[in-house]
N, C-alpha and C. Protein backbone atom coordinates (compact mmCIF):
# COMPACT_ATOMS: atom_id res chain seq x y z
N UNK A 1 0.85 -1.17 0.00
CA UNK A 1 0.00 0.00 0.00
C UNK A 1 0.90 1.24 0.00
N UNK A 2 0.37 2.59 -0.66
CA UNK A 2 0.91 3.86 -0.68
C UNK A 2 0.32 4.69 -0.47
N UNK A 3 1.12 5.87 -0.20
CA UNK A 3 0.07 6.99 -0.59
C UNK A 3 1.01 8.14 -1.02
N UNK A 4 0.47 9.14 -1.74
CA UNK A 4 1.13 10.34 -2.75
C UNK A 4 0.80 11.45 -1.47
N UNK A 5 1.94 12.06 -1.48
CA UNK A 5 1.35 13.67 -1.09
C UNK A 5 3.06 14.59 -1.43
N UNK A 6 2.03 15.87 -1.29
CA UNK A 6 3.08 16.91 -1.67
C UNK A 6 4.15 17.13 -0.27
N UNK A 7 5.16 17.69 -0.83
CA UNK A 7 6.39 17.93 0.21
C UNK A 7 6.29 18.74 1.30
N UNK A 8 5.42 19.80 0.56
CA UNK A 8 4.88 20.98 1.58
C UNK A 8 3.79 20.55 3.10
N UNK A 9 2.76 18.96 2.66
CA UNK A 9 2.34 18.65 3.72
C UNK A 9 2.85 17.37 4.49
N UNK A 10 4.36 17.11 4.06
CA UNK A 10 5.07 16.10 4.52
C UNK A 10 5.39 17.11 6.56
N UNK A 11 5.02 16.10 7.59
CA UNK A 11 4.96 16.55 8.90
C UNK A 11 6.53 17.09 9.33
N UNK A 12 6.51 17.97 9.76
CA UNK A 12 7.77 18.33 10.77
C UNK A 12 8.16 17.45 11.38
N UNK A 13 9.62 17.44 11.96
CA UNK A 13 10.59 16.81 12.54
C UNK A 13 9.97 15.08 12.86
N UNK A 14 10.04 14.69 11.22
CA UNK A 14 9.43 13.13 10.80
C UNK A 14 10.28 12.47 9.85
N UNK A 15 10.22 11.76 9.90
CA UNK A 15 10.67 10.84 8.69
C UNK A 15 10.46 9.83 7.96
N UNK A 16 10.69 9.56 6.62
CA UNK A 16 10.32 8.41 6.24
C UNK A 16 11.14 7.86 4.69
N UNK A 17 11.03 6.89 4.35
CA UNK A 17 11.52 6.10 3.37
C UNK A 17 10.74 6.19 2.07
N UNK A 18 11.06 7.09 1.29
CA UNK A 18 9.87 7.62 0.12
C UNK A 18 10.50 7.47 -1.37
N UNK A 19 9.72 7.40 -2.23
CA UNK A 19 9.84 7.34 -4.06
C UNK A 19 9.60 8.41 -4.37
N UNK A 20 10.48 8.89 -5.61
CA UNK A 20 10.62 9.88 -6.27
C UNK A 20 10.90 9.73 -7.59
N UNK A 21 10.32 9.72 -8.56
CA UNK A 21 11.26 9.76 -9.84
C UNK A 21 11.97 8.58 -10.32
N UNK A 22 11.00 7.16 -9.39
CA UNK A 22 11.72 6.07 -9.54
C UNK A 22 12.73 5.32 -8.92
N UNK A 23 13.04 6.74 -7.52
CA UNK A 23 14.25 5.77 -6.90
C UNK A 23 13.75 6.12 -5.04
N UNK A 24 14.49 5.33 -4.56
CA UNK A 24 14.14 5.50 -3.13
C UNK A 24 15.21 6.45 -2.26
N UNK A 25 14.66 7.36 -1.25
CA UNK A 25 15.16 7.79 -0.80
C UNK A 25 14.83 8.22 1.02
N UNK A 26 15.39 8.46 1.84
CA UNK A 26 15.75 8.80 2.74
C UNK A 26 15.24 9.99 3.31
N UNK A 27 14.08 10.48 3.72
CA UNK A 27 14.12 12.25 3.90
C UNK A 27 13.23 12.45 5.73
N UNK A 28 14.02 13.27 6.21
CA UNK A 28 13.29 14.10 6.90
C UNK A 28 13.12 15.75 7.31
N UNK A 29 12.57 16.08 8.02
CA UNK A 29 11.91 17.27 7.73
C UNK A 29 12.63 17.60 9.30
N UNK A 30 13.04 18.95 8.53
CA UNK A 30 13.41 19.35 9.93
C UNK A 30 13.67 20.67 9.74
N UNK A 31 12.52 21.21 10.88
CA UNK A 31 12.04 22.73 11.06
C UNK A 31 11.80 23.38 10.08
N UNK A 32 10.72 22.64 9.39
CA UNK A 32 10.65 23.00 7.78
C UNK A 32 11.64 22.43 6.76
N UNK A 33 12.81 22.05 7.05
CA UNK A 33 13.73 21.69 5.46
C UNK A 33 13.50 20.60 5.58
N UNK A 34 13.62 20.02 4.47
CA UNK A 34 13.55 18.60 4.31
C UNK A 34 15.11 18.20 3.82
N UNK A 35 15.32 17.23 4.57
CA UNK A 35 16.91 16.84 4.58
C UNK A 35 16.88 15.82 3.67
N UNK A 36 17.24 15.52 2.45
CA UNK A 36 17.88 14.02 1.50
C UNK A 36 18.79 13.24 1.32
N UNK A 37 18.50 12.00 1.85
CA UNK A 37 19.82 11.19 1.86
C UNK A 37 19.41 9.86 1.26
N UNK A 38 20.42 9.27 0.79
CA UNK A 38 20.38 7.68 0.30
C UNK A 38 19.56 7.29 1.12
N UNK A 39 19.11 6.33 0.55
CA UNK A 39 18.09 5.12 1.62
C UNK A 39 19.04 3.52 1.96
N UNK A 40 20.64 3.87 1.55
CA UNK A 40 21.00 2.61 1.70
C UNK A 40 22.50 3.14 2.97
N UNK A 41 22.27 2.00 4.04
CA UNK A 41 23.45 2.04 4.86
C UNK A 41 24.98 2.28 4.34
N UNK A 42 25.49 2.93 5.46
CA UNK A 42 26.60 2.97 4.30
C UNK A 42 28.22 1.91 4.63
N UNK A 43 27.66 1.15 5.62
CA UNK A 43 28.65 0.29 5.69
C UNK A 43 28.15 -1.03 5.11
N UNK A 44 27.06 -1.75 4.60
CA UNK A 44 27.15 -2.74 3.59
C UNK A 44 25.64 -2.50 2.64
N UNK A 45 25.19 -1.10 2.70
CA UNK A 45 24.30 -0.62 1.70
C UNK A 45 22.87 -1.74 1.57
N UNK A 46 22.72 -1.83 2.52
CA UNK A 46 20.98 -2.13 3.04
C UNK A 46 19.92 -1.40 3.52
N UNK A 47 19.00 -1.34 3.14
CA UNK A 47 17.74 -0.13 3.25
C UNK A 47 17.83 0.36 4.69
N UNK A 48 17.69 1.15 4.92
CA UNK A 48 17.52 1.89 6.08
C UNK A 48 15.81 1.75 6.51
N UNK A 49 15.59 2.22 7.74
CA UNK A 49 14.18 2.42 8.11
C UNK A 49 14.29 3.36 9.13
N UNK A 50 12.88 3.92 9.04
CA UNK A 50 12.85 5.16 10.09
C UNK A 50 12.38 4.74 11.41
N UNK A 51 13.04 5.05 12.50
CA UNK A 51 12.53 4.48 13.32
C UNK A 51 12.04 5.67 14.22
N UNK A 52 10.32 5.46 14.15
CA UNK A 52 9.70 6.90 14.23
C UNK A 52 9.63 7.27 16.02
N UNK A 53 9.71 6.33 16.84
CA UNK A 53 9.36 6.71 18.54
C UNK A 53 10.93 7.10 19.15
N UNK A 54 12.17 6.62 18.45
CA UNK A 54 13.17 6.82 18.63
C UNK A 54 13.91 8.36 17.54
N UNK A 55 13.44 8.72 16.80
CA UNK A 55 13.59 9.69 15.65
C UNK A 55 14.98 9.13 15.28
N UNK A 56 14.67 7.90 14.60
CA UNK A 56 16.50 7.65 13.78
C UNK A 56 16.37 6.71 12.90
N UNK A 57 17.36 6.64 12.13
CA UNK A 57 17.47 5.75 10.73
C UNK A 57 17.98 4.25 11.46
N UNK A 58 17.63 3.36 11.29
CA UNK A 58 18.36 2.35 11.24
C UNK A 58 18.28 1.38 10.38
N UNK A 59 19.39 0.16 10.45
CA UNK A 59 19.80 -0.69 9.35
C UNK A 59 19.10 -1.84 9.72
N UNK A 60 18.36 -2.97 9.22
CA UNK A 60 18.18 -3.85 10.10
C UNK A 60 18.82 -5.22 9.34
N UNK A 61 20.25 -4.84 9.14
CA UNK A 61 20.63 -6.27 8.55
C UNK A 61 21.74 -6.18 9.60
N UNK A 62 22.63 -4.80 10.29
CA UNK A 62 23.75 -5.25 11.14
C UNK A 62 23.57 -4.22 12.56
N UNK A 63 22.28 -3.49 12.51
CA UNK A 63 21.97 -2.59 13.56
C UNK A 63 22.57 -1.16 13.71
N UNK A 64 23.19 -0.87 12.22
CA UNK A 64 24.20 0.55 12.30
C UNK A 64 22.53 1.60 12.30
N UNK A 65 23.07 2.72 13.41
CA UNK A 65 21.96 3.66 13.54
C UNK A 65 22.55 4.95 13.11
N UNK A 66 21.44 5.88 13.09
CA UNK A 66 22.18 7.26 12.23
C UNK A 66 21.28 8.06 13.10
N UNK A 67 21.75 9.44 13.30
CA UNK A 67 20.60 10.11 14.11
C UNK A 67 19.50 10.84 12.69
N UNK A 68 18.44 11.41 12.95
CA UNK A 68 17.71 11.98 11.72
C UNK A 68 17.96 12.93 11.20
N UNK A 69 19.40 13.20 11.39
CA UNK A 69 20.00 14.35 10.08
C UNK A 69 21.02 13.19 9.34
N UNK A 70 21.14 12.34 10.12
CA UNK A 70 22.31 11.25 8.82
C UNK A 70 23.51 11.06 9.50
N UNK A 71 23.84 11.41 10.57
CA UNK A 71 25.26 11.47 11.22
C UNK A 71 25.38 9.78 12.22
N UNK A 72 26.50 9.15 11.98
CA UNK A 72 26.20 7.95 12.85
C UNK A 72 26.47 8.29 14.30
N UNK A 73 25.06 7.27 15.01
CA UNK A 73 24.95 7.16 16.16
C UNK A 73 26.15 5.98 16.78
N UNK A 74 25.56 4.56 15.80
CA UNK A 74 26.11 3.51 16.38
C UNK A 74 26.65 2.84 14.72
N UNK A 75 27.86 2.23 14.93
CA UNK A 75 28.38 1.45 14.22
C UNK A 75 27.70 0.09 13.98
N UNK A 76 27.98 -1.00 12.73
CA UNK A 76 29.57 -0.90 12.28
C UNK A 76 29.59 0.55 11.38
N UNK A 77 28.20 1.33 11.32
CA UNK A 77 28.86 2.09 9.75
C UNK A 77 29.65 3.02 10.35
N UNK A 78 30.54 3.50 9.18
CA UNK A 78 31.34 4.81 10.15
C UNK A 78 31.78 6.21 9.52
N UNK A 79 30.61 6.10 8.59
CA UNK A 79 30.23 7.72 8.35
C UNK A 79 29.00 7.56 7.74
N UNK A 80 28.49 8.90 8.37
CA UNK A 80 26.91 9.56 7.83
C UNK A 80 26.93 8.96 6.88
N UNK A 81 25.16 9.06 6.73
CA UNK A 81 24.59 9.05 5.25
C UNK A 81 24.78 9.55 4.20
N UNK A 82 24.33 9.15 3.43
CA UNK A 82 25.11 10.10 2.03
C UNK A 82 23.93 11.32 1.90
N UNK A 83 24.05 12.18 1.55
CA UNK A 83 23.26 13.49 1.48
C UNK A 83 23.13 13.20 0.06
N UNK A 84 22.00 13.36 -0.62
CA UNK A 84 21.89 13.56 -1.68
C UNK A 84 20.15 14.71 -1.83
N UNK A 85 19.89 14.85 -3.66
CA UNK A 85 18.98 15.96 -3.56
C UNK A 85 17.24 14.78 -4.34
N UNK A 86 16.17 15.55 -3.60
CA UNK A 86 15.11 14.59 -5.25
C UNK A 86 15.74 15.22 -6.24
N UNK A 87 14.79 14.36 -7.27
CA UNK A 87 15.23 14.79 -8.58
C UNK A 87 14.17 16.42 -8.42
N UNK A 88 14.99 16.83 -9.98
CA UNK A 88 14.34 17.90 -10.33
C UNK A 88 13.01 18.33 -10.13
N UNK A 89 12.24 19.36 -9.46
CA UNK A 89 11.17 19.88 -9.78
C UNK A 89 10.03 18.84 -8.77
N UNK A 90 10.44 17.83 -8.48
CA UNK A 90 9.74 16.92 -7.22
C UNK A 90 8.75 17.87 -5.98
N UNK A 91 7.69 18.01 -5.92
CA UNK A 91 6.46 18.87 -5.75
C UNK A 91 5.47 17.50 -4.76
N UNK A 92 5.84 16.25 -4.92
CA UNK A 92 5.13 14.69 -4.59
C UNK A 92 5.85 14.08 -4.50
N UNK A 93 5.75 12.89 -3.03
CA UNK A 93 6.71 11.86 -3.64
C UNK A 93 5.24 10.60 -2.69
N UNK A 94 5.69 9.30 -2.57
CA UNK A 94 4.95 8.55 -2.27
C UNK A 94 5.63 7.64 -1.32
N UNK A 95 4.82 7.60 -0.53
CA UNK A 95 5.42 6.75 0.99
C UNK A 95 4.52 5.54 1.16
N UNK A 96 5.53 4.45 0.79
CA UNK A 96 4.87 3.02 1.14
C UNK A 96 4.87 2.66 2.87
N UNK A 97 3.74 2.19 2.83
CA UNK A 97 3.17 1.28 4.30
C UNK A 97 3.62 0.72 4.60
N UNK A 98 4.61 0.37 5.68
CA UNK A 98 5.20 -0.74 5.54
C UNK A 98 4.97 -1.59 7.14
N UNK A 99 5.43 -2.25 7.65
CA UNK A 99 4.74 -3.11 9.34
C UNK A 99 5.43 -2.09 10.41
N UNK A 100 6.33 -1.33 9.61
CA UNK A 100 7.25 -0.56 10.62
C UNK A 100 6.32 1.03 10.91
N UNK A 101 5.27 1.34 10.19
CA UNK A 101 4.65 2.59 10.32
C UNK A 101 3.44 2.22 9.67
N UNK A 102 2.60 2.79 9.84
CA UNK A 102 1.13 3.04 9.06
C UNK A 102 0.50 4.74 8.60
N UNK A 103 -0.05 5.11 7.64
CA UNK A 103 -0.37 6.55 7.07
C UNK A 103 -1.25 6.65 8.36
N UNK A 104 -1.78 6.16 9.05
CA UNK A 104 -2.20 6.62 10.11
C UNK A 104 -1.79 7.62 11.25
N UNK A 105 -0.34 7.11 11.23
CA UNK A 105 0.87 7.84 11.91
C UNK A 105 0.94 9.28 11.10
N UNK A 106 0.39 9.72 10.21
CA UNK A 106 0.96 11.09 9.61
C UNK A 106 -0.24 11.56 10.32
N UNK A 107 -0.08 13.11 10.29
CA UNK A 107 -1.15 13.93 10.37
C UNK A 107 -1.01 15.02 9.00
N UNK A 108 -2.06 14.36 8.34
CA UNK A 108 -2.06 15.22 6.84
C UNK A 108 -3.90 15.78 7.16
């Protein structure tokens, strides 16, 4: 399951694992900016997940954590996330459901 919404009503200091333009990415929102980073760990490049009651990225293939700007908390990885941008002109992106969160959890 998904759902589409614009960037502008993506929630403050949140995060989540979202599509853009075909690729997955990494974003949270913070104090209004929305921060972009890879969606893959960067010590053996496995999806990340947001882990929303704790506000942090983690790996769940070796437990490396990142705080929610991308900087590592806990090893093995041993540097931040990669910062990257959406693509061009990105106005929407779409956030899959996954067992780890439900659209319920947003307030849109």
């Amino acid at each position: 399951m998904e759902k589409t919404i614009n960037i502008s009503d993506f929630p403050d200091n949140d995060g989540a694992i979202i599509e853009a333009g075909g690729k997955k990415f990494a974003v949270f929102k913070d104090s209004g900016e929305l921060k972009v980073f890879s969606s893959k760990c960067t010590h053996m490049h496995c999806d990340i997940e947001w882990q929303k009651d704790d506000k942090m990225w983690k790996c769940p293939c070796h437990g490396a954590c990142y705080k929610a700007t991308g900087e590592v908390l806990k090893g093995p990885a041993e540097r931040s996330l990669d910062k990257t941008e959406l693509p061009k002109d990105t106005n929407i992106f779409t956030i899959k459901e996954s067992n780890k969160r439900s659209f319920d959890e947003f307030k849109f």
